[in-house]
Protein backbone atom coordinates (compact mmCIF):
# COMPACT_ATOMS: atom_id res chain seq x y z
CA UNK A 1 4.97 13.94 -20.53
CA UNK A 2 5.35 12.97 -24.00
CA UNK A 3 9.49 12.68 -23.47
CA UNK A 4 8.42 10.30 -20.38
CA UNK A 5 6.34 8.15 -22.30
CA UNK A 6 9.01 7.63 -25.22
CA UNK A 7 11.32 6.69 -23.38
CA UNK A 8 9.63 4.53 -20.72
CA UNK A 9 10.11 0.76 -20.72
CA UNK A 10 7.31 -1.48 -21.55
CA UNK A 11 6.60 -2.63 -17.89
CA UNK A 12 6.69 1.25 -16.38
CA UNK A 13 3.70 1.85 -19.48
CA UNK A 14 1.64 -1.38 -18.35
CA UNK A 15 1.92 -1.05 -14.47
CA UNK A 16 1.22 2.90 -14.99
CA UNK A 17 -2.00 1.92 -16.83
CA UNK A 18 -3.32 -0.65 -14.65
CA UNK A 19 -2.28 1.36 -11.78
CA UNK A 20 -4.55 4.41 -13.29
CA UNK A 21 -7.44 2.25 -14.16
CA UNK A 22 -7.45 0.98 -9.96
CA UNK A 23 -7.28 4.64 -8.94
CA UNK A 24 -10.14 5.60 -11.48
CA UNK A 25 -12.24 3.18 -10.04
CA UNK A 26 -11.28 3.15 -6.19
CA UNK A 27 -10.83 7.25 -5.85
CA UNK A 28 -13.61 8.46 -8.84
CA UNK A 29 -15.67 6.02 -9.52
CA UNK A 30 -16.35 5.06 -6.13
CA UNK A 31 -18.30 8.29 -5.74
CA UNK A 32 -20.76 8.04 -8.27
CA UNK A 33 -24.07 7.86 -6.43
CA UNK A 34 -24.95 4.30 -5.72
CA UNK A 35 -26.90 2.33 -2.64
CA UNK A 36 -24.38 1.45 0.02
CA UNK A 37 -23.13 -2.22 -1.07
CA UNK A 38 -23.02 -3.51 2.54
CA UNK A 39 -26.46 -3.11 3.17
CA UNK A 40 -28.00 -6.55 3.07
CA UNK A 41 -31.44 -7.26 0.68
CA UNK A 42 -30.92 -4.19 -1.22
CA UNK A 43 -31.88 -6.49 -4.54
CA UNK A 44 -32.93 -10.02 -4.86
CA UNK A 45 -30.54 -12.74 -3.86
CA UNK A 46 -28.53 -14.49 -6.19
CA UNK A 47 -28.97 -13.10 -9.28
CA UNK A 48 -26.61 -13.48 -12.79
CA UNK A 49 -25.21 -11.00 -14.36
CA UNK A 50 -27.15 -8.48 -16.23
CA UNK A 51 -27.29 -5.06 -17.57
CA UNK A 52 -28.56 -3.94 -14.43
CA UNK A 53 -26.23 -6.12 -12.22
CA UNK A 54 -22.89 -6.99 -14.19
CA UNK A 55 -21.73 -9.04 -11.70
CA UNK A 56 -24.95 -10.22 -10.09
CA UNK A 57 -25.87 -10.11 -6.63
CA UNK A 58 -24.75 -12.38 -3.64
CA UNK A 59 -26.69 -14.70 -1.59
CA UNK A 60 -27.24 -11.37 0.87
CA UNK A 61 -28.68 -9.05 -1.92
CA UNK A 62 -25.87 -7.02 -2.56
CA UNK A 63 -25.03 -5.60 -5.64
CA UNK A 64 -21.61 -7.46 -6.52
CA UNK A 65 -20.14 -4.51 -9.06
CA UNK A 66 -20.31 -1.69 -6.09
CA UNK A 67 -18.98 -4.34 -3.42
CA UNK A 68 -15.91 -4.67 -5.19
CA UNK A 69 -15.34 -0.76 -6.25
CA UNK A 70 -15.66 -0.65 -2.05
CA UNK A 71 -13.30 -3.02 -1.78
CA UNK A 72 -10.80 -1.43 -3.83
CA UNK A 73 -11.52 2.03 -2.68
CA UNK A 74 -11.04 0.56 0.66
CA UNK A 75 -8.01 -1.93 0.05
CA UNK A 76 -5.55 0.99 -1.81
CA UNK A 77 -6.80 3.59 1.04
CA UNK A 78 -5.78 1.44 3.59
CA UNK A 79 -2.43 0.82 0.89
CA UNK A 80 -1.75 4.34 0.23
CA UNK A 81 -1.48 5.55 4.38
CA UNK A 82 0.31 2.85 5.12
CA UNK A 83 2.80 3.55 2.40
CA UNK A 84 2.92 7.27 3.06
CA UNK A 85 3.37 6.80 6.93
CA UNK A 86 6.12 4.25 6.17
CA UNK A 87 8.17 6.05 3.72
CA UNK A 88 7.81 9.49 5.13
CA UNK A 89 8.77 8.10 8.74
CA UNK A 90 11.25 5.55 7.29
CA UNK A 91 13.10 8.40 5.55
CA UNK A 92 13.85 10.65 8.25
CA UNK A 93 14.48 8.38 10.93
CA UNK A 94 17.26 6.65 8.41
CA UNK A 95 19.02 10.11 7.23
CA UNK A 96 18.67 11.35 10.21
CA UNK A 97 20.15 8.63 12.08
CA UNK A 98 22.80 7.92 9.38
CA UNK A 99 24.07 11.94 9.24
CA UNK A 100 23.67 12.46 13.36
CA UNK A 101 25.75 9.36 13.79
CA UNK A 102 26.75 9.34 17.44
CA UNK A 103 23.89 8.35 20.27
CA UNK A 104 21.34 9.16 18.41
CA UNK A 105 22.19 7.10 16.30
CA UNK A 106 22.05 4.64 18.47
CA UNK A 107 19.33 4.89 19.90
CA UNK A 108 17.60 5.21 16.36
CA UNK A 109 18.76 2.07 14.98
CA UNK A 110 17.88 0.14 18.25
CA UNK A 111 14.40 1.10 18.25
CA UNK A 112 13.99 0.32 14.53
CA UNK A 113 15.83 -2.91 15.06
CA UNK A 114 13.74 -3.89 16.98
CA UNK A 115 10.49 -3.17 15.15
CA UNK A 116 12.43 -5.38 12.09
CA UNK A 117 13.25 -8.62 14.24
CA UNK A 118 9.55 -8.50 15.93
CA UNK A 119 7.21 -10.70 13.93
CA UNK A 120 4.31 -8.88 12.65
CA UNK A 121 1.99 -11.33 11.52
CA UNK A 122 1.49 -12.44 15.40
CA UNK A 123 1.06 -8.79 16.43
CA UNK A 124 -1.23 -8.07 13.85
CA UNK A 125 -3.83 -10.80 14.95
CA UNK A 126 -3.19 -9.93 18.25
CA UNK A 127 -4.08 -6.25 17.82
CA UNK A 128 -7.32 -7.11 15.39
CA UNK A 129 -8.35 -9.14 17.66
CA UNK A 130 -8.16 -6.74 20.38
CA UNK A 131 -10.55 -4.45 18.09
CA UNK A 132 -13.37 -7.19 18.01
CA UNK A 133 -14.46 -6.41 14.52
CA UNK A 134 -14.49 -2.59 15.09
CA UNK A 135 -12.03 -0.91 13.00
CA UNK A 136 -11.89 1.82 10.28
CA UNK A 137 -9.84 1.89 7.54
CA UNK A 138 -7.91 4.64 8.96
CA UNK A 139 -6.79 2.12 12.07
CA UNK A 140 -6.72 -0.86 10.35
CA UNK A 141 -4.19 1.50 8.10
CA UNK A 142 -2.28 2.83 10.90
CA UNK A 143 -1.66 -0.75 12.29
CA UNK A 144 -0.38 -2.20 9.60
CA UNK A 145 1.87 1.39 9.53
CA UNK A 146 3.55 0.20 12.51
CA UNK A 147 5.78 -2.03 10.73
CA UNK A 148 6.19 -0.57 7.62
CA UNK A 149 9.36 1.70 8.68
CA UNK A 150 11.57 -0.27 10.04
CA UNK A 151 12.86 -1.86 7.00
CA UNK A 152 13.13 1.84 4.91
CA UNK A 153 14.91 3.51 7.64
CA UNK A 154 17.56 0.33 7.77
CA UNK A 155 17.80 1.12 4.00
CA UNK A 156 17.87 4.56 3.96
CA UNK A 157 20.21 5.46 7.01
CA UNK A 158 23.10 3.80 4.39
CA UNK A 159 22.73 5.61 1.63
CA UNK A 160 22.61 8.77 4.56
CA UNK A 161 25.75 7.25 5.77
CA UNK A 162 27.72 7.62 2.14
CA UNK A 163 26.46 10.86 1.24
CA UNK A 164 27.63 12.61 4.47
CA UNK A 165 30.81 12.58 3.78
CA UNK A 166 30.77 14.45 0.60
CA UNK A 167 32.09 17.90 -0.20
CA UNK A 168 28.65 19.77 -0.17
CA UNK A 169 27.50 18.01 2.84
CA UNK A 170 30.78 19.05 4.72
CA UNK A 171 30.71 23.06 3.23
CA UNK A 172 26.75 22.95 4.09
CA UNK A 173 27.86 22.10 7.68
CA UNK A 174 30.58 25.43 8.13
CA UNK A 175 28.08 27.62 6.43
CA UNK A 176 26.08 26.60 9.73
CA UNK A 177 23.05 25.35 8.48
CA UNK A 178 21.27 22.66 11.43
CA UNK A 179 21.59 19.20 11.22
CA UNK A 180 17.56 19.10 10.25
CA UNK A 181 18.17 21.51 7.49
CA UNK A 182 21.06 19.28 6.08
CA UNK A 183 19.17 16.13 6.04
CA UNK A 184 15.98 17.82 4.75
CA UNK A 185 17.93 20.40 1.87
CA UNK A 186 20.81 18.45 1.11
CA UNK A 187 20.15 14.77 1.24
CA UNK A 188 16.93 14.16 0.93
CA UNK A 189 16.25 14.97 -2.53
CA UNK A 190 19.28 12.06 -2.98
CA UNK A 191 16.75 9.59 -1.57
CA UNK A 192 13.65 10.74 -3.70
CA UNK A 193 13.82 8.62 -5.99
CA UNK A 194 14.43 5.92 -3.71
CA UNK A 195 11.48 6.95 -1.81
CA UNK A 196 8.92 6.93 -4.58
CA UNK A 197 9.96 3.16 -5.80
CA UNK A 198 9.73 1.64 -1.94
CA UNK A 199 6.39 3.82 -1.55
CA UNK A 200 5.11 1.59 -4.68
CA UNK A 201 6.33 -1.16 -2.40
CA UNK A 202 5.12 -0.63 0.86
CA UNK A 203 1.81 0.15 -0.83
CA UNK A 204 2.07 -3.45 -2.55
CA UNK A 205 2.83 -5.04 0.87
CA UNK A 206 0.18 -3.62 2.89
CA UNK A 207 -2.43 -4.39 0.46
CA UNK A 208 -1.05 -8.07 0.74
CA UNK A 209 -0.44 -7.93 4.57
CA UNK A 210 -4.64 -6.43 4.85
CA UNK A 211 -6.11 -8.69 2.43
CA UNK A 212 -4.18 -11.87 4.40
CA UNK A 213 -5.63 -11.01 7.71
CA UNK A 214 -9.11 -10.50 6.05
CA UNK A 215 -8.72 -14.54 4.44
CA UNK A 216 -7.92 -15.50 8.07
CA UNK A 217 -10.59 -13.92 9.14
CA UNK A 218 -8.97 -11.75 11.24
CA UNK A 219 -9.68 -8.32 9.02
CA UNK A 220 -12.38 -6.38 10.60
CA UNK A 221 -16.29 -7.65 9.88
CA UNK A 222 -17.05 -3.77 8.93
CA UNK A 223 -15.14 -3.30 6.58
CA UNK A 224 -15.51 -3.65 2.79
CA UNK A 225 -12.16 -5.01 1.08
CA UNK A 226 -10.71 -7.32 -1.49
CA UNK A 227 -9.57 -9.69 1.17
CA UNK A 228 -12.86 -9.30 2.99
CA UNK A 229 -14.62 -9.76 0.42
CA UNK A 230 -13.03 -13.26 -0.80
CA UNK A 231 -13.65 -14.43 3.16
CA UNK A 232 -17.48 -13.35 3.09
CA UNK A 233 -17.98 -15.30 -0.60
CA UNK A 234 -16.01 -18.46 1.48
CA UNK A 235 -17.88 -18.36 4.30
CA UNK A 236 -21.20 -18.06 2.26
CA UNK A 237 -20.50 -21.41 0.18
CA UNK A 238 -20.15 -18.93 -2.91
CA UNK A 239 -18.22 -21.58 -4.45
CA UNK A 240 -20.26 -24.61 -3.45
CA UNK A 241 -23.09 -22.15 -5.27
CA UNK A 242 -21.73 -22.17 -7.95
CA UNK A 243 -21.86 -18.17 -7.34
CA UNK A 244 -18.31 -17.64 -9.29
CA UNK A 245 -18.88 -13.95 -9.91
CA UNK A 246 -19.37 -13.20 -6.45
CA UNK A 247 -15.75 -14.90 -5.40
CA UNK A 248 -13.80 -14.45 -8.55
CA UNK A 249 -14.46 -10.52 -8.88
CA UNK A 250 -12.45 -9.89 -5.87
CA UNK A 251 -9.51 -12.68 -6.46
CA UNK A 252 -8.90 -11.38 -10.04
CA UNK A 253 -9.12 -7.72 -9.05
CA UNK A 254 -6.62 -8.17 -6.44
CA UNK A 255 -4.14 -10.54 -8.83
CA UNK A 256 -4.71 -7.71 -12.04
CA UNK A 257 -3.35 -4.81 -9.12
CA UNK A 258 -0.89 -6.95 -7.82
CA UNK A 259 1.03 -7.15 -11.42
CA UNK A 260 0.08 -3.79 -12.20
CA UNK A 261 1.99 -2.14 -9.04
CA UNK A 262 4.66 -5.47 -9.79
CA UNK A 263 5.03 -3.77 -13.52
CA UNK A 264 5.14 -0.34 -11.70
CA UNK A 265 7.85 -1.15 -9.61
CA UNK A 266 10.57 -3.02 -11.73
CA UNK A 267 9.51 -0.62 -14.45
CA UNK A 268 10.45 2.45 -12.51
CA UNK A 269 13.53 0.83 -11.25
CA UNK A 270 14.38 -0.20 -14.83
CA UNK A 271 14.03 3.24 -16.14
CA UNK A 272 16.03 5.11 -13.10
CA UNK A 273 18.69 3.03 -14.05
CA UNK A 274 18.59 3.76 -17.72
CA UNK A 275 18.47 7.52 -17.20
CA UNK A 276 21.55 7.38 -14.47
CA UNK A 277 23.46 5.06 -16.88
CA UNK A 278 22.79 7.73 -19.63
């Protein structure tokens, strides 16, 4: 750990930080006893910050503080399965397309061809709509998963592609191992490091693509997330109130994480390229 630190670059050291501080607060913090934030009139309406309320309340009686660790307990949930789903599906669809080759490969790339060219920002409304307000994070999460593999597997099936034809691949093959076993022993460990820097992306991009819908208006009314929670503080006039607690909390929260997993990803990037070039 200490060798990692020394030699990582400034922005790896600043995203992993911020990063950290999120996950604190969404995955430990989060379940320190508290009154559930969502319930309306749990404390008077409106009021400033305070020792008692940092943030103040909104105009519902919420406490703002534990509305927003909610949100982002919510927001990187929803983040982290849709980043898992799409890198773990996105890698072995791509090497195993790429090392198959043939009509499975094919067949492979057609499907996930398909899921790039279809827009997703139409499907997405359509399908939130279609749920009338009444998903959990877990759905909400494994919608926005639907399009979050396409683009890996693209990605991944080339670098499959180049490494097949190498030596071990080829003396793997006569010592009869499966064409599973290959992909899963031999070539993916080549991709893990790939994996880990789009998995920082795709959890990036679906905390974008969640917090969007939620602004439209389109996220569901149940749950408790950053972009939620900038769409109930605009439809409450929390601006017009002069209430800038209430809406700022969630828009700087969500700006501080974006860098942070920005810093992350160049960062790692930047320092897998130093230690190959070494």
């Amino acid at each position: 750990m200490k060798k990692f630190w020394k030699t990582a670059n400034f922005r790896l050291k600043t995203g992993l930080i911020v990063t950290c501080f999120f996950m604190i607060i969404g995955f430990i913090v989060y379940f320190f006893p508290h009154t559930d934030p969502f319930t309306f009139n749990t404390y008077p309406n409106n009021l400033g910050a305070s020792g008692e309320h940092w943030l103040g309340t909104t105009s519902m009686g919420q406490d703002v503080v534990w509305l927003l660790i909610e949100a982002i307990h919510n927001s990187l949930l929803i983040g982290l399965i849709v980043a898992t789903i799409g890198t773990v599906a996105g890698v072995l669809v791509g090497l195993l397309a790429g090392f198959a080759g043939g009509t499975l490969d094919r067949v492979l790339m057609i499907i996930t061809d398909t899921f790039v060219v279809i827009p997703s920002l139409p499907i997405l409304i359509m399908m939130t709509s279609l749920m009338k307000g009444g998903a959990t994070v877990i759905v909400m999460a494994l919608v926005l998963a639907l399009f979050a593999w396409a683009w890996p597997s693209r990605q991944i099936r080339s670098m499959a592609l180049t490494i097949k034809e190498r030596d071990f691949i080829h003396t793997a093959r006569f010592s009869g191992e499966s064409t599973m076993q290959i992909v899963v022993t031999e070539i993916l460990p080549f991709a893990l490091s790939w994996s880990l820097s789009n998995f920082m992306n795709a959890t990036l991009s679906a905390i974008g693509s969640e917090s969007s819908l939620a602004v439209l208006g389109l996220s569901p009314g149940n749950l408790v997330s950053l972009g939620n929670m900038i769409q109930w503080a605009r439809n409450y006039n929390a601006v017009l109130a002069g209430r800038w607690l209430w809406i700022g909390a969630p828009i700087v929260a969500t700006v501080i994480l974006f860098i942070g997993l920005f810093l992350l990803i160049t960062g790692y990037n930047d320092y897998q390229a130093m230690k190959r070039g070494r």
